[in-house]
Every structure is written in structure tokens, then in C-alpha cells.
N, C-alpha and C. Protein backbone atom coordinates (compact mmCIF):
# COMPACT_ATOMS: atom_id res chain seq x y z
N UNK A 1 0.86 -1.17 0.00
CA UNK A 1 0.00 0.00 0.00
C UNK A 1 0.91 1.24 0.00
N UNK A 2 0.35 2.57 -0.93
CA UNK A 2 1.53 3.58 -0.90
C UNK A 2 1.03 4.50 0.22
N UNK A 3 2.04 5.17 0.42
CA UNK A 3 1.68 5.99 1.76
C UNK A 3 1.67 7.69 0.84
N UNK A 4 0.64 7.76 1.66
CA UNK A 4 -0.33 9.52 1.24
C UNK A 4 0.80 10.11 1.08
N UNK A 5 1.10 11.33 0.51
CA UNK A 5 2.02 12.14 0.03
C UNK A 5 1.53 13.76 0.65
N UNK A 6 1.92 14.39 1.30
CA UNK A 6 1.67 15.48 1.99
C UNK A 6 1.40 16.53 0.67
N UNK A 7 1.75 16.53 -0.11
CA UNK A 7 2.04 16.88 -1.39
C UNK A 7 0.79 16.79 -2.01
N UNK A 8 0.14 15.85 -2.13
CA UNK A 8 -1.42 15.71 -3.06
C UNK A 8 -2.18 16.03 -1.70
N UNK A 9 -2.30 15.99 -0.40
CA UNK A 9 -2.97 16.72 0.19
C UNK A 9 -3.14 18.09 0.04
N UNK A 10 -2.06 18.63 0.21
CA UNK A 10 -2.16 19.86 -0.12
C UNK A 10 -2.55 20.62 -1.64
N UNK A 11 -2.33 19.82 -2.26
CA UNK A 11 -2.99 19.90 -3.68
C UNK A 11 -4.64 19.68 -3.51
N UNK A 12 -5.11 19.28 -3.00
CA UNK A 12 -6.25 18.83 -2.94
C UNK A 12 -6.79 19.97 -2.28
N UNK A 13 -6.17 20.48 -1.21
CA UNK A 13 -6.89 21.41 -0.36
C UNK A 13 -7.03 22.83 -1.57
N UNK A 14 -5.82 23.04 -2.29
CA UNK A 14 -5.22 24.63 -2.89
C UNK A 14 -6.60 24.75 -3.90
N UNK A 15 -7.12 23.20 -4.46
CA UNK A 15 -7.89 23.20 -5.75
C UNK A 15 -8.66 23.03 -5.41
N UNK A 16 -9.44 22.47 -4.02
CA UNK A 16 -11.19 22.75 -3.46
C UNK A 16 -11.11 24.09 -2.91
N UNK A 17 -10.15 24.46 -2.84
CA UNK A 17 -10.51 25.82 -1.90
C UNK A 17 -10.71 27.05 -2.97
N UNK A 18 -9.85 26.70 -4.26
CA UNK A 18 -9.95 27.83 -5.21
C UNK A 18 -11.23 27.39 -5.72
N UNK A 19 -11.85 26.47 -5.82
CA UNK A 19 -12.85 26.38 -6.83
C UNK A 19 -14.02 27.03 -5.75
N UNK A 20 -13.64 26.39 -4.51
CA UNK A 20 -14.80 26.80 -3.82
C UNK A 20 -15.42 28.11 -3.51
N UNK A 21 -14.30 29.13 -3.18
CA UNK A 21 -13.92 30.42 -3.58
C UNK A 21 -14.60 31.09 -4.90
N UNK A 22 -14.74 29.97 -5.81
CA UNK A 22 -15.14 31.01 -7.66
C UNK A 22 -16.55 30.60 -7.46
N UNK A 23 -16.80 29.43 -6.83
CA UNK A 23 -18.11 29.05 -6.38
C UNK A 23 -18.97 30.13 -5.62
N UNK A 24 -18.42 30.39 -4.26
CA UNK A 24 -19.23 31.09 -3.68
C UNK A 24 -19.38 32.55 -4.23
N UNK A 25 -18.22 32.88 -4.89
CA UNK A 25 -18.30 34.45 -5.50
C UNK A 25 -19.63 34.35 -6.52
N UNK A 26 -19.81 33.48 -7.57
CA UNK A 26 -20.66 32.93 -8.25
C UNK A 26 -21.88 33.13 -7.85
N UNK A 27 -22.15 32.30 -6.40
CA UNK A 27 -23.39 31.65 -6.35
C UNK A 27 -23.18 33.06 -5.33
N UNK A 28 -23.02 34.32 -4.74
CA UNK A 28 -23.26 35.19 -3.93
C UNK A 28 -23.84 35.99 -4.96
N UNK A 29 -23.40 36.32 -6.13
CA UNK A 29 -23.75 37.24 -7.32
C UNK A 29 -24.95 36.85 -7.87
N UNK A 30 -25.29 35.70 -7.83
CA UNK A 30 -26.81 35.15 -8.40
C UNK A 30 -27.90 34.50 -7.42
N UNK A 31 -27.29 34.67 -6.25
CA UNK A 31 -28.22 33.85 -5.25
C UNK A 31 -27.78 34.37 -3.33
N UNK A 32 -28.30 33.49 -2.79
CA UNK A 32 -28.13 33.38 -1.59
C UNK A 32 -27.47 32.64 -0.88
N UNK A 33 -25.73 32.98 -0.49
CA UNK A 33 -24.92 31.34 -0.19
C UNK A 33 -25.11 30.90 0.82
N UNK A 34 -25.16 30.05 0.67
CA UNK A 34 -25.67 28.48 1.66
C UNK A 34 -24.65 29.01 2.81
N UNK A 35 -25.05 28.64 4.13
CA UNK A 35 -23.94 28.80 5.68
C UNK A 35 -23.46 27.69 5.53
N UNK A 36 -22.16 27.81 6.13
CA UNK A 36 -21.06 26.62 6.98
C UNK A 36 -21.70 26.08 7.88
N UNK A 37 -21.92 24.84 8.09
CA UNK A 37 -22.51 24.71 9.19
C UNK A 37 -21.36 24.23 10.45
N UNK A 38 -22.03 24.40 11.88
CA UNK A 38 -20.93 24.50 13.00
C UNK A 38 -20.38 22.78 12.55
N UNK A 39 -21.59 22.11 12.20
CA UNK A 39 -21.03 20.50 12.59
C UNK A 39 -20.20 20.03 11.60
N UNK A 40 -19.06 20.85 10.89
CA UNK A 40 -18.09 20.65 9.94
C UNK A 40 -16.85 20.88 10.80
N UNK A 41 -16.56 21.76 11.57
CA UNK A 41 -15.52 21.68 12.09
C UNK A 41 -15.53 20.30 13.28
N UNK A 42 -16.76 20.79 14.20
CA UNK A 42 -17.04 19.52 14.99
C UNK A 42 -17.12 18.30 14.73
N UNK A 43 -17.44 17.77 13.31
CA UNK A 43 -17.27 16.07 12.88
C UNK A 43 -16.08 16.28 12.55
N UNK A 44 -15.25 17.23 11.67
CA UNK A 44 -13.51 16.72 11.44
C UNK A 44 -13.07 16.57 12.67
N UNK A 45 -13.07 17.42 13.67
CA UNK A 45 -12.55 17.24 15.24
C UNK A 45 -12.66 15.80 15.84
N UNK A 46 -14.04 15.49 15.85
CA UNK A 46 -14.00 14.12 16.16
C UNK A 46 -13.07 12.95 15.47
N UNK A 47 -13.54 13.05 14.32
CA UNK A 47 -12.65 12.40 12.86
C UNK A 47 -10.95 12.23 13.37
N UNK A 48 -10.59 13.45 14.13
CA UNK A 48 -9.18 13.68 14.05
C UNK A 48 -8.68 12.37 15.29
N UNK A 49 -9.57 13.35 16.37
CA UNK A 49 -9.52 12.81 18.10
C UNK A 49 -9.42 10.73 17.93
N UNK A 50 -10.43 10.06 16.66
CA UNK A 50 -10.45 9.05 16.35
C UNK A 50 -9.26 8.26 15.72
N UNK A 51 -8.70 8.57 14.82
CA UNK A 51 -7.23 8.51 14.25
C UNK A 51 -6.41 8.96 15.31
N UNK A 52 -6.11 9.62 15.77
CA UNK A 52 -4.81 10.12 16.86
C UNK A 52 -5.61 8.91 18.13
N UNK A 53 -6.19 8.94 18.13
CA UNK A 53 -6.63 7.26 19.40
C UNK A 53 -5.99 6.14 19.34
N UNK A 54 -6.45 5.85 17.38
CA UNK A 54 -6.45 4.60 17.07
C UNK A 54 -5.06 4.32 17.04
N UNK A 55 -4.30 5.14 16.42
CA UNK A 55 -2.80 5.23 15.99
C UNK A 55 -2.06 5.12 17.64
N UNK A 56 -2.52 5.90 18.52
CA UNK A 56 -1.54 5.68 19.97
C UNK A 56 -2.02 3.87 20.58
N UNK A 57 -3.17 3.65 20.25
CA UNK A 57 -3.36 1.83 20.67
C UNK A 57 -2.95 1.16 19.84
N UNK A 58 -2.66 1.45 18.51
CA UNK A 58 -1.85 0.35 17.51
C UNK A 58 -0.49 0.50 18.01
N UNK A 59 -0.40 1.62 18.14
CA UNK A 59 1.47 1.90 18.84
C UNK A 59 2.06 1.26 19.81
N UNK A 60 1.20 1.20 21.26
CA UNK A 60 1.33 0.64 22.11
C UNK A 60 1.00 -0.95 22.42
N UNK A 61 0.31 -1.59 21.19
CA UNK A 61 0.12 -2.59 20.94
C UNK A 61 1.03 -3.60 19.84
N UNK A 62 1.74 -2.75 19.08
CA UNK A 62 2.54 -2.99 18.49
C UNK A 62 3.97 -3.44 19.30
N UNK A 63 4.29 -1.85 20.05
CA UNK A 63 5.28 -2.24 21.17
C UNK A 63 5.32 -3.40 21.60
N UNK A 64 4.24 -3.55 22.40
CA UNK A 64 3.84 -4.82 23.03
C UNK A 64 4.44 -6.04 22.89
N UNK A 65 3.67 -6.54 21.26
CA UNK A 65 4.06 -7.73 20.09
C UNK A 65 5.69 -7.82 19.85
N UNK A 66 6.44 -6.47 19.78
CA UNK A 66 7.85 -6.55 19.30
C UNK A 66 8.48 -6.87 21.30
N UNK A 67 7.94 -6.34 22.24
CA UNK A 67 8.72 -6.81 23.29
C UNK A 67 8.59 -8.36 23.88
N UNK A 68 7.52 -8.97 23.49
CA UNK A 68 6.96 -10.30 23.46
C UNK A 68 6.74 -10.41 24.63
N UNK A 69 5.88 -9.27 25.16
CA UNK A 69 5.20 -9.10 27.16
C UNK A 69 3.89 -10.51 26.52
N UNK A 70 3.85 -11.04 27.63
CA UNK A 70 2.92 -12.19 28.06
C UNK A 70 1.16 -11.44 27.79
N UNK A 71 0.65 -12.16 27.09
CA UNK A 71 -0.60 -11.23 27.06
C UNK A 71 -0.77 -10.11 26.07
N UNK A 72 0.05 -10.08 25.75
CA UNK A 72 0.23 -9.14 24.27
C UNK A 72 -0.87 -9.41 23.17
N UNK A 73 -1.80 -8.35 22.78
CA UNK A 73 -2.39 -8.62 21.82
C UNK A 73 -2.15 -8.75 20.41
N UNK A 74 -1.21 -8.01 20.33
CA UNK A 74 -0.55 -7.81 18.85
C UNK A 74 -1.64 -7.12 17.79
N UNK A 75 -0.72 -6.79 16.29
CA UNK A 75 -1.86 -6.40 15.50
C UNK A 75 -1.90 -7.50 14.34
N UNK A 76 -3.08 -7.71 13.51
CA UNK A 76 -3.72 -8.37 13.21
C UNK A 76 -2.74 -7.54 11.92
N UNK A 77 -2.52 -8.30 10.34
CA UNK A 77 -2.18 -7.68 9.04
C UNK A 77 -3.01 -6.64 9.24
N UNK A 78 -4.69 -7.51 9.07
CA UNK A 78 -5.84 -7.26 7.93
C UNK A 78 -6.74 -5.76 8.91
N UNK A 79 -6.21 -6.28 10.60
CA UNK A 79 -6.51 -4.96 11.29
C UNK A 79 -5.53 -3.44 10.63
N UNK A 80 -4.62 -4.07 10.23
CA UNK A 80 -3.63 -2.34 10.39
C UNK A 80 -3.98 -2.35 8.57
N UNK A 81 -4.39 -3.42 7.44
CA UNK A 81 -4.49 -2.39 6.41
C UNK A 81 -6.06 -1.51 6.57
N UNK A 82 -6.85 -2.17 7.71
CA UNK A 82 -8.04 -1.55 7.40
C UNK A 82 -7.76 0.10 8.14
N UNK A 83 -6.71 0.13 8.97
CA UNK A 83 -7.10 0.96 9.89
C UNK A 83 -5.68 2.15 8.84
N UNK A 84 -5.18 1.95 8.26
CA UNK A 84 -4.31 2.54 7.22
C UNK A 84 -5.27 3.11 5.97
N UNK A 85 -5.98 1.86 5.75
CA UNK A 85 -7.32 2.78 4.87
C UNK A 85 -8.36 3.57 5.19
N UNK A 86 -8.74 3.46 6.52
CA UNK A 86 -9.56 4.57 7.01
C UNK A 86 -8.70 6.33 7.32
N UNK A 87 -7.19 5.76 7.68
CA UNK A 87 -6.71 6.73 7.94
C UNK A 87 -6.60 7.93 6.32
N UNK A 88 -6.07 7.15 5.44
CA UNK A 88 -5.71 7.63 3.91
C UNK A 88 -7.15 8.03 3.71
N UNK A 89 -8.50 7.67 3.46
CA UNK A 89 -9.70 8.09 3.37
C UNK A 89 -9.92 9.29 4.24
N UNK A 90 -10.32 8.92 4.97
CA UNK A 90 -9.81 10.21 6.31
C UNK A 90 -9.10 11.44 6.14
N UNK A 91 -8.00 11.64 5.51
CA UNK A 91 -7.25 12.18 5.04
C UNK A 91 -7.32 12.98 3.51
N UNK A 92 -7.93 12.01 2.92
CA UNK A 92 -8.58 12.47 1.87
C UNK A 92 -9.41 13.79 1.70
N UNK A 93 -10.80 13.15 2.34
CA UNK A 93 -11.44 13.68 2.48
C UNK A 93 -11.69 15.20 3.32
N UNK A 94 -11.25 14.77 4.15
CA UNK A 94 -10.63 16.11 5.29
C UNK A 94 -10.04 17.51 4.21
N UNK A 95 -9.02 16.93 3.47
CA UNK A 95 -8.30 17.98 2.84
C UNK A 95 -9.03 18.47 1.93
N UNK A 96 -10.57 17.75 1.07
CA UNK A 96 -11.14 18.29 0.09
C UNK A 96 -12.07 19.10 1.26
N UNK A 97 -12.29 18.78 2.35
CA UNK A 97 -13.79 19.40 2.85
C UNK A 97 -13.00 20.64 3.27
N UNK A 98 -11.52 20.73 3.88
CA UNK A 98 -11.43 21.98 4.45
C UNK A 98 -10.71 23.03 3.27
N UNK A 99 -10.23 22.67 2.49
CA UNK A 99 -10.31 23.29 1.55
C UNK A 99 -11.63 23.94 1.09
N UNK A 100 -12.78 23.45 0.67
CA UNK A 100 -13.52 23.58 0.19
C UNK A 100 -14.22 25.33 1.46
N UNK A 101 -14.42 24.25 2.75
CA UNK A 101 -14.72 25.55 4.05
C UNK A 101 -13.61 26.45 3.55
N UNK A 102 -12.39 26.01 3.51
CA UNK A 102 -11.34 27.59 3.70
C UNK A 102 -11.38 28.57 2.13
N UNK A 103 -11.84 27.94 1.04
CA UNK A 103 -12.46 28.69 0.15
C UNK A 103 -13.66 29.90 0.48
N UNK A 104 -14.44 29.37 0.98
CA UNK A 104 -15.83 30.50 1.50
C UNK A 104 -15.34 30.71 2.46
N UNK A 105 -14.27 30.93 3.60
CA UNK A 105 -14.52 31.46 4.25
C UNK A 105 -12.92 32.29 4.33
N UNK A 106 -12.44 32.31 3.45
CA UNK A 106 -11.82 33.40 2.68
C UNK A 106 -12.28 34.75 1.94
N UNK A 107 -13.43 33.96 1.26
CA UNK A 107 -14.37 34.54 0.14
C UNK A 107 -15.11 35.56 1.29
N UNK A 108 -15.50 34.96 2.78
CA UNK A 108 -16.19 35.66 3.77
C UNK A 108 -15.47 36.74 4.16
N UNK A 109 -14.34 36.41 4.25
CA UNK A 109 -13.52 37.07 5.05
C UNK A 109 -12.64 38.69 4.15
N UNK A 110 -13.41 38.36 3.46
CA UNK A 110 -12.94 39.28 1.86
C UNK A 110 -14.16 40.07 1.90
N UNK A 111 -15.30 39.36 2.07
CA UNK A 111 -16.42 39.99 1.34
C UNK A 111 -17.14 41.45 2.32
N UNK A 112 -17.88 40.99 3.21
CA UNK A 112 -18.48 41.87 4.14
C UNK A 112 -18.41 40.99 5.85
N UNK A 113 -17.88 41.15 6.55
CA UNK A 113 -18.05 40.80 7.85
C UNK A 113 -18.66 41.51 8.69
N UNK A 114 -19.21 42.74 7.89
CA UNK A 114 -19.95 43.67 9.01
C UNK A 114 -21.32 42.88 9.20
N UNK A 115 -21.82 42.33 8.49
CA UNK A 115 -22.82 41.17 8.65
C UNK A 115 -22.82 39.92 10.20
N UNK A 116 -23.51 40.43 11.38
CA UNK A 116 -22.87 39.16 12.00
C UNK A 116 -23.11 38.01 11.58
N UNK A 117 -24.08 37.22 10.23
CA UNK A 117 -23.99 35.72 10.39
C UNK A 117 -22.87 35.55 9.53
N UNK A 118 -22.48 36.69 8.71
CA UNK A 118 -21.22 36.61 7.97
C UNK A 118 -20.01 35.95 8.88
N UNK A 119 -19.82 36.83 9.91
CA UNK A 119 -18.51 36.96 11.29
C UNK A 119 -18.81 35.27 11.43
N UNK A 120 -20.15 34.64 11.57
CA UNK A 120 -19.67 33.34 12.24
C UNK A 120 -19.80 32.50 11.34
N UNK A 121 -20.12 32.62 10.19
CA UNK A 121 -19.45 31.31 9.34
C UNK A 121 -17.99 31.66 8.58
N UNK A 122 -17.56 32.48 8.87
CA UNK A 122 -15.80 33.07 8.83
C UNK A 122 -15.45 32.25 9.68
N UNK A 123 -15.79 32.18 11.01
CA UNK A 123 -15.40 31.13 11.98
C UNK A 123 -15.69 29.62 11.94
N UNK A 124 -16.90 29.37 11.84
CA UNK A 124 -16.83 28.08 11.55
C UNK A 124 -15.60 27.54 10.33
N UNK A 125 -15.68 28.61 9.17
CA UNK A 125 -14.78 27.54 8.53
C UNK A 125 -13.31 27.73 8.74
N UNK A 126 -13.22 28.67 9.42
CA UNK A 126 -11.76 28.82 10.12
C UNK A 126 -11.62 27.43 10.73
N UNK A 127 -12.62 27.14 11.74
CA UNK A 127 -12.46 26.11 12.39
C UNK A 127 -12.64 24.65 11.35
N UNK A 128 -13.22 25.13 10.31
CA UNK A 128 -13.20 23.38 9.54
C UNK A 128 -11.95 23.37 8.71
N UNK A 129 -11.19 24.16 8.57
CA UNK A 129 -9.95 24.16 7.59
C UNK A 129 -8.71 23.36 9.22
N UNK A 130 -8.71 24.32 10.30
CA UNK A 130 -7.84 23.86 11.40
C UNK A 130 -8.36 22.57 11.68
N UNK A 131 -9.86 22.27 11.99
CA UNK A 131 -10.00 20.26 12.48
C UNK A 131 -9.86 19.73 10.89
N UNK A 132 -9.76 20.06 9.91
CA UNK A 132 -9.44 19.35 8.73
C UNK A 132 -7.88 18.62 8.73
N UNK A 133 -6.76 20.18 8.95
CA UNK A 133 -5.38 19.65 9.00
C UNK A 133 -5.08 19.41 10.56
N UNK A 134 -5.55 18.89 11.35
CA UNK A 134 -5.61 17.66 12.59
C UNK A 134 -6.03 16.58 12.08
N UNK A 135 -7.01 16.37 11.46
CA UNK A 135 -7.79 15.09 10.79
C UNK A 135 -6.51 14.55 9.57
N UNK A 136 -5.91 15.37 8.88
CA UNK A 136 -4.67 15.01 8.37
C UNK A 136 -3.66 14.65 8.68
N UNK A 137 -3.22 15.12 9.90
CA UNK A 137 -1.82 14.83 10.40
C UNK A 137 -2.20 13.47 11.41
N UNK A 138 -3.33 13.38 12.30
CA UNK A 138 -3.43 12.21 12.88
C UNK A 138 -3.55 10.90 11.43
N UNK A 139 -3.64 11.45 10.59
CA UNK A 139 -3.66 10.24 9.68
C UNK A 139 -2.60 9.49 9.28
N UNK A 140 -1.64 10.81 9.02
CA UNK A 140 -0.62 10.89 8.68
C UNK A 140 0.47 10.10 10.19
N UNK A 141 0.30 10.43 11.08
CA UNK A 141 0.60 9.70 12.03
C UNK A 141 -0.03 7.84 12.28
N UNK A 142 -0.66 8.10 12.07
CA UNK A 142 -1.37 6.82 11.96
C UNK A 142 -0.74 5.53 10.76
N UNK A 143 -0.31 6.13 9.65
CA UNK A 143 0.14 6.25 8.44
C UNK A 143 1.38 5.33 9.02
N UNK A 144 1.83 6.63 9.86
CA UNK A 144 3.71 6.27 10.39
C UNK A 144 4.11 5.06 11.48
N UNK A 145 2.97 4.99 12.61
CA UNK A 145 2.70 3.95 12.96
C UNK A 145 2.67 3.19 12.45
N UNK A 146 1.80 2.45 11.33
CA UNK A 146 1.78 1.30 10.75
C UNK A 146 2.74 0.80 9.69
N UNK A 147 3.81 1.53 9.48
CA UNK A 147 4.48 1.94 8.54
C UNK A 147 5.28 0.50 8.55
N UNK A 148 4.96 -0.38 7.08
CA UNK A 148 6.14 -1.51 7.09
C UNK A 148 7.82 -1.03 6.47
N UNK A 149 8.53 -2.01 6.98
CA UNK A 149 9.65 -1.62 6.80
C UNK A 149 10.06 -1.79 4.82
N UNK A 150 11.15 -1.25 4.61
CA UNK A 150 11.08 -1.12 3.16
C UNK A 150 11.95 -2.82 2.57
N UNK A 151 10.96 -3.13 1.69
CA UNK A 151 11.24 -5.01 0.94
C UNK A 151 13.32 -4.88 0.46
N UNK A 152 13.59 -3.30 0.28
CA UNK A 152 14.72 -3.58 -0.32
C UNK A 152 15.91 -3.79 0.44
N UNK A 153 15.49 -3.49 1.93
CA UNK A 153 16.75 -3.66 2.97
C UNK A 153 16.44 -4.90 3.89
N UNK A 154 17.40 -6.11 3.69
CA UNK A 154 16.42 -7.46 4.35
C UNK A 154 16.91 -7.08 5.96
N UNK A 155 18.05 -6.76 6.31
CA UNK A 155 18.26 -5.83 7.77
C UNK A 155 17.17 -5.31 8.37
N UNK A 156 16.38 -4.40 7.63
CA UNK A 156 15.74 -3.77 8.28
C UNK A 156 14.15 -4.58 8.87
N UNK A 157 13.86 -5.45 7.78
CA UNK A 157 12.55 -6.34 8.43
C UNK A 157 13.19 -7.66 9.43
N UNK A 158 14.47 -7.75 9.33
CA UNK A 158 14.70 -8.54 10.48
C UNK A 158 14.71 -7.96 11.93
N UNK A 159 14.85 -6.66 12.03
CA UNK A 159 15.12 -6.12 13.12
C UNK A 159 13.74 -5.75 13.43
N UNK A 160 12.49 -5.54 12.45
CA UNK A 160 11.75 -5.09 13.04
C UNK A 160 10.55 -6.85 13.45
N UNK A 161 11.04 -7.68 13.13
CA UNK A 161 10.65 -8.87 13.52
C UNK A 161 10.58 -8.78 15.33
């Protein structure tokens, strides 16, 4: 499995956020734009808090398996590719959604804030762009945790045996 590239995250975020941005300028000029809602920053938050969990009990469970303590649960393959694919999904997604929030709420933050429902969906997506890149980096951690050693150095998977 390849490991996420910090690089297409951030690509991902630069190109939902610009589009989202030509979007809301768009849809402000012909219509009425839709609010941020609060529970975008609050589900990435959770999202994040879940990955940075999972990743410190695979860690410490991993430990475990390599010190060969009595009672050790160890990890399962088929547990760490699932929990490597939720993380990369996770990650994914995060970077298109807060991109997408940090587009409009750029666009907000440009436009009129003398408006107060303006002022708080500036904030909310302040806050969904920041629990977005938490929801990234616990992935990305998560990522590093599970991280197998590389097929071309046979040293290195013996040691991590």
C-alpha cells in the first residue's frame, strides 16, 4: 500500500478551496450562499480525536508484540491495512472538505463581515480548515505507525521482527 504524500494533500486542499472560492463568489452574485454549518468543524474534530486514538493503541500494541510481554495482543495484518485505509480516506477527504470551508470562508472574510452571520461562518470555517489539517496529520501519524519496513533492505525487516 503507498503511503499519502503530503504533497497531493495539499494539492487537494489549494484546488477545493480555489474552486470553492469562484463558487461562492458565483453563487453570492446570483443567489443566496448556503452557511457553513458548525457541525463541519465539529465532525472533522471528532474524525481527528479518532485517528490520533487509534494510531496511539496500535502503537502501544505494536510495542507490546515486538517486546513479546505475556498477554500481548498484537496487530492483526488485515486490522492495520483496514485501519491505514480509514486513515488515507480520512485524510482524503478532510483535505477536500477543508479546503472547500477555507475557500468560502476566505471569500467571507474578503467579502463583508460587518454582517454578524457573515462573522460566524468566517469562523466556523476557520475552524473546519484547522479540524481538517488535525484530521490530516493524525492520519498521517497513523500512516507512520503502521508503517512496514522497506522489501529492499532485508536488515531492516529482520530487526523489526
Amino acid at each position: 500500500m503507498k503511503q499519502l504524500r503530503p504533497a497531493v494533500l495539499a494539492g487537494i486542499f489549494v484546488i477545493a478551496g480555489v474552486l470553492s472560492w469562484a463558487g461562492a463568489r458565483l453563487w453570492n452574485a446570483y443567489g443566496t450562499l448556503p452557511g457553513v454549518p458548525l457541525a463541519a468543524p465539529v465532525v472533522l474534530a471528532v474524525i481527528a480525536v479518532v485517528l490520533f486514538a487509534t494510531a496511539l493503541s496500535l502503537r502501544a500494541r505494536l510495542k507490546a508484540q515486538r517486546e513479546r510481554r505475556p498477554g500481548a495482543k498484537g496487530v492483526e495484518p488485515l486490522m492495520a491495512a483496514r485501519a491505514v485505509v480509514f486513515g488515507q480516506a480520512s485524510a482524503l477527504v478532510a483535505a477536500l472538505v477543508a479546503g472547500m470551508y477555507g475557500g468560502v470562508g476566505v471569500f467571507l472574510l474578503t467579502d463583508s463581515l460587518d454582517v454578524p452571520a457573515r462573522r460566524d461562518q468566517t469562523w466556523y470555517a476557520g475552524g473546519s480548515v484547522l479540524a481538517g489539517a488535525a484530521v490530516v496529520a493524525a492520519a498521517l501519524f497513523l500512516e507512520h505507525v503502521l508503517k512496514l519496513p522497506d522489501d529492499e533492505d532485508p536488515t531492516k525487516a529482520h530487526a523489526a521482527a
